[in-house]
C-alpha atoms as a PDB file:
ATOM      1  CA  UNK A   1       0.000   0.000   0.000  1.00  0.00           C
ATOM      2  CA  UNK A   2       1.015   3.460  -0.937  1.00  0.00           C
ATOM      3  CA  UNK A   3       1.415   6.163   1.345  1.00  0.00           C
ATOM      4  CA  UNK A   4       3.239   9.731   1.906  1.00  0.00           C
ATOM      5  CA  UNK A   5       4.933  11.059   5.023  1.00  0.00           C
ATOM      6  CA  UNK A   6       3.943  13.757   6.064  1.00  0.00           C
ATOM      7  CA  UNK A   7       6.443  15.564   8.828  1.00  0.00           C
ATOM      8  CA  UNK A   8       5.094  17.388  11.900  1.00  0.00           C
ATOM      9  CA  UNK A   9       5.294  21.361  11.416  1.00  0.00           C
ATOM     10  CA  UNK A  10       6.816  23.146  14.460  1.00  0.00           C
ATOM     11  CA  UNK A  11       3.153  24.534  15.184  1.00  0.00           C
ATOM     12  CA  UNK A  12       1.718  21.001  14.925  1.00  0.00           C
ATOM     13  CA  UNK A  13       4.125  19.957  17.130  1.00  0.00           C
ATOM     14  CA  UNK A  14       3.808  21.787  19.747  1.00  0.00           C
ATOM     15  CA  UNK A  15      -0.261  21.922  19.578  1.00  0.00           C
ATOM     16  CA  UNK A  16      -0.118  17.649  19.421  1.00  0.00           C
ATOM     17  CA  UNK A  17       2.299  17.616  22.816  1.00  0.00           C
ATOM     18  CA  UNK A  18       0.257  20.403  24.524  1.00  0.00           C
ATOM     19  CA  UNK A  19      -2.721  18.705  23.562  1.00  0.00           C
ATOM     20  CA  UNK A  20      -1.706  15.582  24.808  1.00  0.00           C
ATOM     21  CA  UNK A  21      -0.342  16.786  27.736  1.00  0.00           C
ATOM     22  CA  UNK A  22      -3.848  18.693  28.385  1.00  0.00           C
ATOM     23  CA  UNK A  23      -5.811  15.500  28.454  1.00  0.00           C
ATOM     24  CA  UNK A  24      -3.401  13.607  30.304  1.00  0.00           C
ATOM     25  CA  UNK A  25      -2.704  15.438  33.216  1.00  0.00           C
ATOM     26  CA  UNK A  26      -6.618  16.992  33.972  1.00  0.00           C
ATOM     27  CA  UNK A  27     -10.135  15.222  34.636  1.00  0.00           C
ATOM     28  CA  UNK A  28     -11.972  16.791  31.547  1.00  0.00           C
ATOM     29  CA  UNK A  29     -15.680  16.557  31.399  1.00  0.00           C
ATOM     30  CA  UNK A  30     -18.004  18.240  28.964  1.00  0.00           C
ATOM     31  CA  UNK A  31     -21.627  19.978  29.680  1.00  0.00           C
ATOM     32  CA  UNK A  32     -23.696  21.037  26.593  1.00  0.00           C
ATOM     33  CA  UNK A  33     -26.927  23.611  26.815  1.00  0.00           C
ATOM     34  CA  UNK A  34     -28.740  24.431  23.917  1.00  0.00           C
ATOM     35  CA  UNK A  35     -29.778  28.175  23.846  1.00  0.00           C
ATOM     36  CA  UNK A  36     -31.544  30.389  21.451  1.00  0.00           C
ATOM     37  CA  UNK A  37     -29.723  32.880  20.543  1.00  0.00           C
ATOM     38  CA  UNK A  38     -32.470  35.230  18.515  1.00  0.00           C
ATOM     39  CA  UNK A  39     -31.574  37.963  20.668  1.00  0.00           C
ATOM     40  CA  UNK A  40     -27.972  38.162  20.020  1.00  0.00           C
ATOM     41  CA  UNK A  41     -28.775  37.606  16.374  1.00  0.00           C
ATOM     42  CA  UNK A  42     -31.226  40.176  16.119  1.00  0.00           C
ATOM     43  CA  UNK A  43     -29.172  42.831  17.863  1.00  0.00           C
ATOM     44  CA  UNK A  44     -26.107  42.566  16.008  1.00  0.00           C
ATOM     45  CA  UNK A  45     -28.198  42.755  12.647  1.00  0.00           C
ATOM     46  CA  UNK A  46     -29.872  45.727  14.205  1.00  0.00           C
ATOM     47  CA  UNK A  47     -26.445  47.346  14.851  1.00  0.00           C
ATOM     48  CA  UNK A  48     -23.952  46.274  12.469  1.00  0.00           C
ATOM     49  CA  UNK A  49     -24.257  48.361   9.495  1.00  0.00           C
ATOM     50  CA  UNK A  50     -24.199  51.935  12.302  1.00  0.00           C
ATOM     51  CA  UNK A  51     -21.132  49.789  13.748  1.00  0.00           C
ATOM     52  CA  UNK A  52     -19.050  49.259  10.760  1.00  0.00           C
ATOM     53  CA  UNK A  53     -19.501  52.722   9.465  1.00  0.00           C
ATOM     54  CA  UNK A  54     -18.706  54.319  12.870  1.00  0.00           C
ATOM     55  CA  UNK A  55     -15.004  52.219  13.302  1.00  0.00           C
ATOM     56  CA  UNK A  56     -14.992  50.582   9.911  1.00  0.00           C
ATOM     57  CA  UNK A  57     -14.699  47.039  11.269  1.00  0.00           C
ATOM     58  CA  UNK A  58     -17.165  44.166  10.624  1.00  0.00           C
ATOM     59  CA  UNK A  59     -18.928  43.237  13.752  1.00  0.00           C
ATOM     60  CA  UNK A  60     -19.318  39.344  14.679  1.00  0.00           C
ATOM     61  CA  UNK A  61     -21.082  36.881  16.511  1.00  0.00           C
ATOM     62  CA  UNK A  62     -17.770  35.947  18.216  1.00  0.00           C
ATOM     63  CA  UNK A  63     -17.341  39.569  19.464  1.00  0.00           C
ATOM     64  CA  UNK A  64     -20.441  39.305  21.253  1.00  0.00           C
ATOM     65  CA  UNK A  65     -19.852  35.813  22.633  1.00  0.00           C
ATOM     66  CA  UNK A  66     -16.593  37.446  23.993  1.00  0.00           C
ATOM     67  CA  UNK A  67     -18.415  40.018  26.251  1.00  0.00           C
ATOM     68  CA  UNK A  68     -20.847  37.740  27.209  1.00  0.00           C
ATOM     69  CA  UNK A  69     -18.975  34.989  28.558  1.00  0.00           C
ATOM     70  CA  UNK A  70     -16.626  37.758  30.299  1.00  0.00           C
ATOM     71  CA  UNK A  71     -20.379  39.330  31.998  1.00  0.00           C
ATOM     72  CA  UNK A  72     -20.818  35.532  32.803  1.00  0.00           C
ATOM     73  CA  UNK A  73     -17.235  34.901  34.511  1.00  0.00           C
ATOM     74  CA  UNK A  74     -17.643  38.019  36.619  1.00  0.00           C
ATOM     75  CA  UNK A  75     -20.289  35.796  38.559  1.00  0.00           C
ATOM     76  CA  UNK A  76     -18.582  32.173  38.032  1.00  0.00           C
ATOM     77  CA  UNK A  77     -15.014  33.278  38.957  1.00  0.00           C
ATOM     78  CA  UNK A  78     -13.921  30.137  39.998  1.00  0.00           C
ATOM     79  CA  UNK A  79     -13.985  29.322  35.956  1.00  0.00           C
ATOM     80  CA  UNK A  80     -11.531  32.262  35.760  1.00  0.00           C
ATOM     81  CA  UNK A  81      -8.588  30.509  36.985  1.00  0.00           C
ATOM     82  CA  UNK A  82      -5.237  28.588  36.258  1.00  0.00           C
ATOM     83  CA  UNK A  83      -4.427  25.258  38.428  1.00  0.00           C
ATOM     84  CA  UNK A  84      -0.715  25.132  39.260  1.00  0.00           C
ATOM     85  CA  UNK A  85       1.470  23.462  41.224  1.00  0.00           C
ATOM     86  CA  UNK A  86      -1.692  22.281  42.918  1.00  0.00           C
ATOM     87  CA  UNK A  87      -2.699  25.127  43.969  1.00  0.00           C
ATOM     88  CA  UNK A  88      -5.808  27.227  41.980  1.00  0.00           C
ATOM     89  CA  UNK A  89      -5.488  31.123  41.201  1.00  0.00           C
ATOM     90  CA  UNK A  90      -8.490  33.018  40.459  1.00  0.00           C
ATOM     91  CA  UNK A  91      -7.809  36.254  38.707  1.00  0.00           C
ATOM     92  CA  UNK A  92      -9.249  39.557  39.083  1.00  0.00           C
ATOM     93  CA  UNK A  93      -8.753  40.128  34.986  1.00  0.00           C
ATOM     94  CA  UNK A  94     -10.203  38.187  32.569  1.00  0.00           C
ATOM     95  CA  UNK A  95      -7.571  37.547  29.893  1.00  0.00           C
ATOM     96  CA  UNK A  96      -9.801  35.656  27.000  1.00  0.00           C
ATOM     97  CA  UNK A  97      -7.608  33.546  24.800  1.00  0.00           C
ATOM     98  CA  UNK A  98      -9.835  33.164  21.207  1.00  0.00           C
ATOM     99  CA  UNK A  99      -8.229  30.630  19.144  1.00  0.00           C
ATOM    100  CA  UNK A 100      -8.159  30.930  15.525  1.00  0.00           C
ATOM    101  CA  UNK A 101      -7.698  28.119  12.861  1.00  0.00           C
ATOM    102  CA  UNK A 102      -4.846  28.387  10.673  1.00  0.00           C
ATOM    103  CA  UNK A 103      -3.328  25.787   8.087  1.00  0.00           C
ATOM    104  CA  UNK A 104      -0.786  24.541  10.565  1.00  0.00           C
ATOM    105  CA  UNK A 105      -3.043  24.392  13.600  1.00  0.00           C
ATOM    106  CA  UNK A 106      -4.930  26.775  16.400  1.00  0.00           C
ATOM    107  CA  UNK A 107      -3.447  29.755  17.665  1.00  0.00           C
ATOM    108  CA  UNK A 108      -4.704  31.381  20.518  1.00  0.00           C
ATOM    109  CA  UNK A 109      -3.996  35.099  21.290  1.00  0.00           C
ATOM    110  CA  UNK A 110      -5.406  36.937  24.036  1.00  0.00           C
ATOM    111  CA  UNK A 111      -7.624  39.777  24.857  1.00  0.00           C
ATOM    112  CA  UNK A 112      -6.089  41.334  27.812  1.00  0.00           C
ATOM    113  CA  UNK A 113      -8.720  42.637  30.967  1.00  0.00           C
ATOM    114  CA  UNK A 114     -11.869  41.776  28.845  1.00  0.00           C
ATOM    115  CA  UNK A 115     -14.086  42.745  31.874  1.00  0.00           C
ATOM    116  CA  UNK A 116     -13.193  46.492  31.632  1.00  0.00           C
ATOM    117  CA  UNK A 117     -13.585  46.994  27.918  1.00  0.00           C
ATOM    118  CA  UNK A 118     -16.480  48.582  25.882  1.00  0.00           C
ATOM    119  CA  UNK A 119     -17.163  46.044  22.324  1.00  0.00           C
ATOM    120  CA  UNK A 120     -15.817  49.121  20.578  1.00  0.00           C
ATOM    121  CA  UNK A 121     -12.382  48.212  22.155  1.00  0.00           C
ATOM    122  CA  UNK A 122     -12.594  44.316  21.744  1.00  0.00           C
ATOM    123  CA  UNK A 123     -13.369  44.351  18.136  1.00  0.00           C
ATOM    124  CA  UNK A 124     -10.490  46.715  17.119  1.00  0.00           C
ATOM    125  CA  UNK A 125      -7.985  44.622  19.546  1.00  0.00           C
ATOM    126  CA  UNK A 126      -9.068  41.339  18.474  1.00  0.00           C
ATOM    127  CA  UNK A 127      -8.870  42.800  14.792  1.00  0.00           C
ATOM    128  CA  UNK A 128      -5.018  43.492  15.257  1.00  0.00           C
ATOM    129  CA  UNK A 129      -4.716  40.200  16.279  1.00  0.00           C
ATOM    130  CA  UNK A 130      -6.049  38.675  13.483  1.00  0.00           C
ATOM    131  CA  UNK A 131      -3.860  41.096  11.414  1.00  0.00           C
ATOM    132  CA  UNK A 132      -0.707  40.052  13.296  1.00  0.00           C
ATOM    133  CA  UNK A 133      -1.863  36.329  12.802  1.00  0.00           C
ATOM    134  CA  UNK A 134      -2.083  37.081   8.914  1.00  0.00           C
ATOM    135  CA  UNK A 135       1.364  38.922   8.928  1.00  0.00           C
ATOM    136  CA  UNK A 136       2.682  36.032  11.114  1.00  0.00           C
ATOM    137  CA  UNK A 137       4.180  38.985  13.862  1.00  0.00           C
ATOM    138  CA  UNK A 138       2.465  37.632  17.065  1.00  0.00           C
ATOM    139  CA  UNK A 139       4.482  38.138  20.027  1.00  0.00           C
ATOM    140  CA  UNK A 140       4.743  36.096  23.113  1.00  0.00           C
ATOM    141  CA  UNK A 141       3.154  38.699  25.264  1.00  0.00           C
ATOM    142  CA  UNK A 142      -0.239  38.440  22.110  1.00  0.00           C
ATOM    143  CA  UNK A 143      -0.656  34.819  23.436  1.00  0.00           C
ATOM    144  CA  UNK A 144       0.350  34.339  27.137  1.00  0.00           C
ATOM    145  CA  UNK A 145      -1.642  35.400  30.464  1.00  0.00           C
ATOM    146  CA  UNK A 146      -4.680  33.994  29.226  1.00  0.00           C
ATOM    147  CA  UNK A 147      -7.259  33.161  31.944  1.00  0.00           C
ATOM    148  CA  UNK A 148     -10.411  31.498  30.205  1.00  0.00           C
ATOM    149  CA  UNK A 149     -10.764  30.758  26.079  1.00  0.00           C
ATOM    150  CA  UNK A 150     -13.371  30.349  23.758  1.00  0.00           C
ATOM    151  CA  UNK A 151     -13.328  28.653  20.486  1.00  0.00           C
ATOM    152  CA  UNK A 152     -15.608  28.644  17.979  1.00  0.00           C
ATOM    153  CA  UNK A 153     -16.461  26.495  14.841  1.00  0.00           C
ATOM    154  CA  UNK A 154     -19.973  27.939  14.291  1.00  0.00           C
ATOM    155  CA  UNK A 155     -18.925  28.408  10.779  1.00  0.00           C
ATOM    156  CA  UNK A 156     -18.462  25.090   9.932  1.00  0.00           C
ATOM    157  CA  UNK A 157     -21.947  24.060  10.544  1.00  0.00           C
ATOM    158  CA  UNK A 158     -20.592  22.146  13.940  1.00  0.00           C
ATOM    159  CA  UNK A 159     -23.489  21.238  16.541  1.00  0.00           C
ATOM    160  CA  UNK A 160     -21.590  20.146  19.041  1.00  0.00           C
ATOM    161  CA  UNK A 161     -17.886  19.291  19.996  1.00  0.00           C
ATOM    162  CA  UNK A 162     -15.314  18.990  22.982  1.00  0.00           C
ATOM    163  CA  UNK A 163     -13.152  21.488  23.437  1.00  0.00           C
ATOM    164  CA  UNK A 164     -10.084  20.368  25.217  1.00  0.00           C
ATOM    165  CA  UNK A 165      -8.655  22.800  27.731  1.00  0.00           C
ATOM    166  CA  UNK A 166      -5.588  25.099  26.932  1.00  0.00           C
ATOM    167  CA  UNK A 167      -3.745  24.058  30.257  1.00  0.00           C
ATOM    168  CA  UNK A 168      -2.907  25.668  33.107  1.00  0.00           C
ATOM    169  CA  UNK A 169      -6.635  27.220  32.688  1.00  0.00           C
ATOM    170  CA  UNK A 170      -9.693  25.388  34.106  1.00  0.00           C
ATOM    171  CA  UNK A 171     -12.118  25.867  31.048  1.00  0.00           C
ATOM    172  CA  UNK A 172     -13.105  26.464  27.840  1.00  0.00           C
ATOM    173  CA  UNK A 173     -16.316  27.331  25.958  1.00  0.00           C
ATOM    174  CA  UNK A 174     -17.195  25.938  22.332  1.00  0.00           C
ATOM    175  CA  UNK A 175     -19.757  27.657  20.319  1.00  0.00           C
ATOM    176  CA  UNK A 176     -21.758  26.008  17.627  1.00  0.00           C
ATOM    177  CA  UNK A 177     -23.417  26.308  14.633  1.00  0.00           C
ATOM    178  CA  UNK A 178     -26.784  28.798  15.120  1.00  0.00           C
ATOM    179  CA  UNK A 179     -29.656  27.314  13.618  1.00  0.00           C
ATOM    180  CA  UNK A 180     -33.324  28.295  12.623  1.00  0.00           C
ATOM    181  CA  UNK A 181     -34.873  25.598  14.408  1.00  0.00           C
ATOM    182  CA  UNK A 182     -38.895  25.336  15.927  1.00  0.00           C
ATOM    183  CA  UNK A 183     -39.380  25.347  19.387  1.00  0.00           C
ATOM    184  CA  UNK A 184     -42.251  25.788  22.170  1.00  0.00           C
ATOM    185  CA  UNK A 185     -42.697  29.208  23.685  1.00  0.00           C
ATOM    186  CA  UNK A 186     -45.980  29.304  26.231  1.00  0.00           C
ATOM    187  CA  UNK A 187     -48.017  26.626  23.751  1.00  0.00           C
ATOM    188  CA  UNK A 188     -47.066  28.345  20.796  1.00  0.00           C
ATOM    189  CA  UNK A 189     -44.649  26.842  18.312  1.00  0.00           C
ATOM    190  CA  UNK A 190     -41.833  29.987  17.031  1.00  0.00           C
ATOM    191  CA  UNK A 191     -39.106  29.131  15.136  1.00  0.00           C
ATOM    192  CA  UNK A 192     -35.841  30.570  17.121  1.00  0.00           C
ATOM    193  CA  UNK A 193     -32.111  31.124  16.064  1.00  0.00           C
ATOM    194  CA  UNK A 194     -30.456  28.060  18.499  1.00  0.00           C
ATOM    195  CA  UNK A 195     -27.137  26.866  19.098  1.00  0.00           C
ATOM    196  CA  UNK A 196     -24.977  24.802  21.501  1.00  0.00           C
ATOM    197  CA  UNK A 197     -22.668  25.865  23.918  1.00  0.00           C
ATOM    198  CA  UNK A 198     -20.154  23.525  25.115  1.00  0.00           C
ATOM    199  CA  UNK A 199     -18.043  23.922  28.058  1.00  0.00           C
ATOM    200  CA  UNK A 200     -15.452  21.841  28.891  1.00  0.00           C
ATOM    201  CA  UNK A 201     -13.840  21.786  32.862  1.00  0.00           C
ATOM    202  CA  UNK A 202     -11.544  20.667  34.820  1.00  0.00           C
ATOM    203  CA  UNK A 203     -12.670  18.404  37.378  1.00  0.00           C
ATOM    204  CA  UNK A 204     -10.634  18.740  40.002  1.00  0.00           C
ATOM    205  CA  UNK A 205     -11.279  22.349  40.047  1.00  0.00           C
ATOM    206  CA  UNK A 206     -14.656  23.221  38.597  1.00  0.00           C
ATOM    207  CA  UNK A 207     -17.449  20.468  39.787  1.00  0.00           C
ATOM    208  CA  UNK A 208     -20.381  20.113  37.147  1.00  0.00           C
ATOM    209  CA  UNK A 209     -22.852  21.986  38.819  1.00  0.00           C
ATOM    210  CA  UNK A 210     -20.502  24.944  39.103  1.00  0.00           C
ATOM    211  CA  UNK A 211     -20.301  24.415  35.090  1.00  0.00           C
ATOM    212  CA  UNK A 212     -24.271  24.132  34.638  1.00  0.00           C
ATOM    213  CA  UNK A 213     -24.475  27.138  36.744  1.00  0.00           C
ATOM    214  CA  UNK A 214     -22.003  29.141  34.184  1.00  0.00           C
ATOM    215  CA  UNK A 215     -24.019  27.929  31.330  1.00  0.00           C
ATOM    216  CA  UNK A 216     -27.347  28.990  33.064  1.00  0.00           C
ATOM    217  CA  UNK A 217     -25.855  32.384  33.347  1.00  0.00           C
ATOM    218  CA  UNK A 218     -24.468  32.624  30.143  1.00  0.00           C
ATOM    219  CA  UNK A 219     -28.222  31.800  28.800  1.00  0.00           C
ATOM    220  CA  UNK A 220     -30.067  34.394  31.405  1.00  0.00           C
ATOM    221  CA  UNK A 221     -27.674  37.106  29.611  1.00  0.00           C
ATOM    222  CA  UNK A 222     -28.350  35.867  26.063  1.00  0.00           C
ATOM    223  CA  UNK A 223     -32.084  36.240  26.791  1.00  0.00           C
ATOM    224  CA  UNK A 224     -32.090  39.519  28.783  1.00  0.00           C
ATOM    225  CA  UNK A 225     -32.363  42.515  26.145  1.00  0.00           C
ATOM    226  CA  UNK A 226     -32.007  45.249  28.698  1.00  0.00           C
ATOM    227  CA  UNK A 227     -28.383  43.615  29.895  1.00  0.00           C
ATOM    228  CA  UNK A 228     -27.713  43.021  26.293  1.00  0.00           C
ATOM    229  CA  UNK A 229     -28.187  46.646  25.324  1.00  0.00           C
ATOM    230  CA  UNK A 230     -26.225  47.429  27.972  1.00  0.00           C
ATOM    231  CA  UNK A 231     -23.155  45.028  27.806  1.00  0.00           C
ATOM    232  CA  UNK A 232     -22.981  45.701  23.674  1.00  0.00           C
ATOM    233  CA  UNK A 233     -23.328  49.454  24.299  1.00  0.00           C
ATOM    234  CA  UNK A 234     -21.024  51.414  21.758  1.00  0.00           C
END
């Protein structure tokens, strides 16, 4: 039989040991919570076009996931954390690490003190990011200090998957494909914008109804307009 070698790129290296490493050396568990997300969907729709012509950048779904799991982590700060040398540091700042696919693997650079910044400020920061990314001029500072990382594969029509942790944090929140989909709202049948959100934790750190709780949160936001208008204020 035929084949072709193909040789491990530095990147791919070092993702396939840290992976490995990641599952080996945590207890990894994974919650899922379908949510509609009509709100979300509706609001960015509502404000995109005012947005992009105000700063000139293109306004995503991601963005708001970003401030929404950072509102969310402000009241589940135990998910905020890094587990070292067996002993578990919650942070005051939450650094969110959002990875991005490229050819050779994920990288994951960091918005620094998420919890203090307007969505003005995340979508031009995470836009130089990306930028660096494309330029390949990341520093070491772009991807270190993280505290909590999402990781999204909406875009490729994903319903659910399990995100492995990007050690020494405790979590990490996958977002999935949003979907039209029917559902039942007081006897009436309404056809809502859904999607998964999977979060995976660390056992010995985060127990699973501390992790239910987050997700519960992160749902009461998505459905509350008046904290949504607030939190996406620009």
């Amino acid at each position: 039989m035929g084949y072709k070698e193909i040789p491990l790129s530095p990147i791919r290296k070092l993702i396939s040991e840290k992976m490995f490493h990641s599952l080996s050396s945590t207890a990894q568990y994974t919650e899922n919570l379908e949510v509609d997300a009509s709100l979300i969907v509706s609001l960015r729709e509502s404000i995109k076009d005012q947005f992009q012509s105000k700063t000139g950048l293109k306004l995503t779904l991601t963005h708001f996931f970003v401030m929404i799991v950072a509102e969310a982590l402000k009241h589940h700060p135990l998910l905020n954390a890094t587990f070292e040398e067996g002993k578990i540091k919650v942070f005051d700042e939450i650094n969110m690490g959002v990875a991005f696919a490229l050819k050779e693997g994920l990288i994951v650079p960091v918005l620094k003190n998420v919890e203090a910044k307007t969505l003005i400020e995340v979508v031009k920061e995470l836009d130089i990011l990306s930028a660096k990314i494309s330029k390949g001029s990341l520093t070491l500072e772009d991807v270190s200090n993280g505290t909590f990382t999402i990781t999204n594969l909406g875009m490729y029509g994903i319903d659910s998957f399990t995100p492995i942790i990007n050690i020494p944090q405790v979590a990490i929140l996958g977002i999935n494909v949003i979907k039209k989909k029917p559902i039942v709202i007081e006897g009436k049948i309404e056809i809502r914008e859904i999607t998964n959100l999977s979060l995976t934790c660390d056992h010995r750190i985060v127990d699973g109804a501390v992790a239910a709780q987050f997700l519960q949160t992160m749902n009461s936001i998505m459905q509350d307009e008046p904290k949504l208008n607030s939190v996406f204020r620009f």
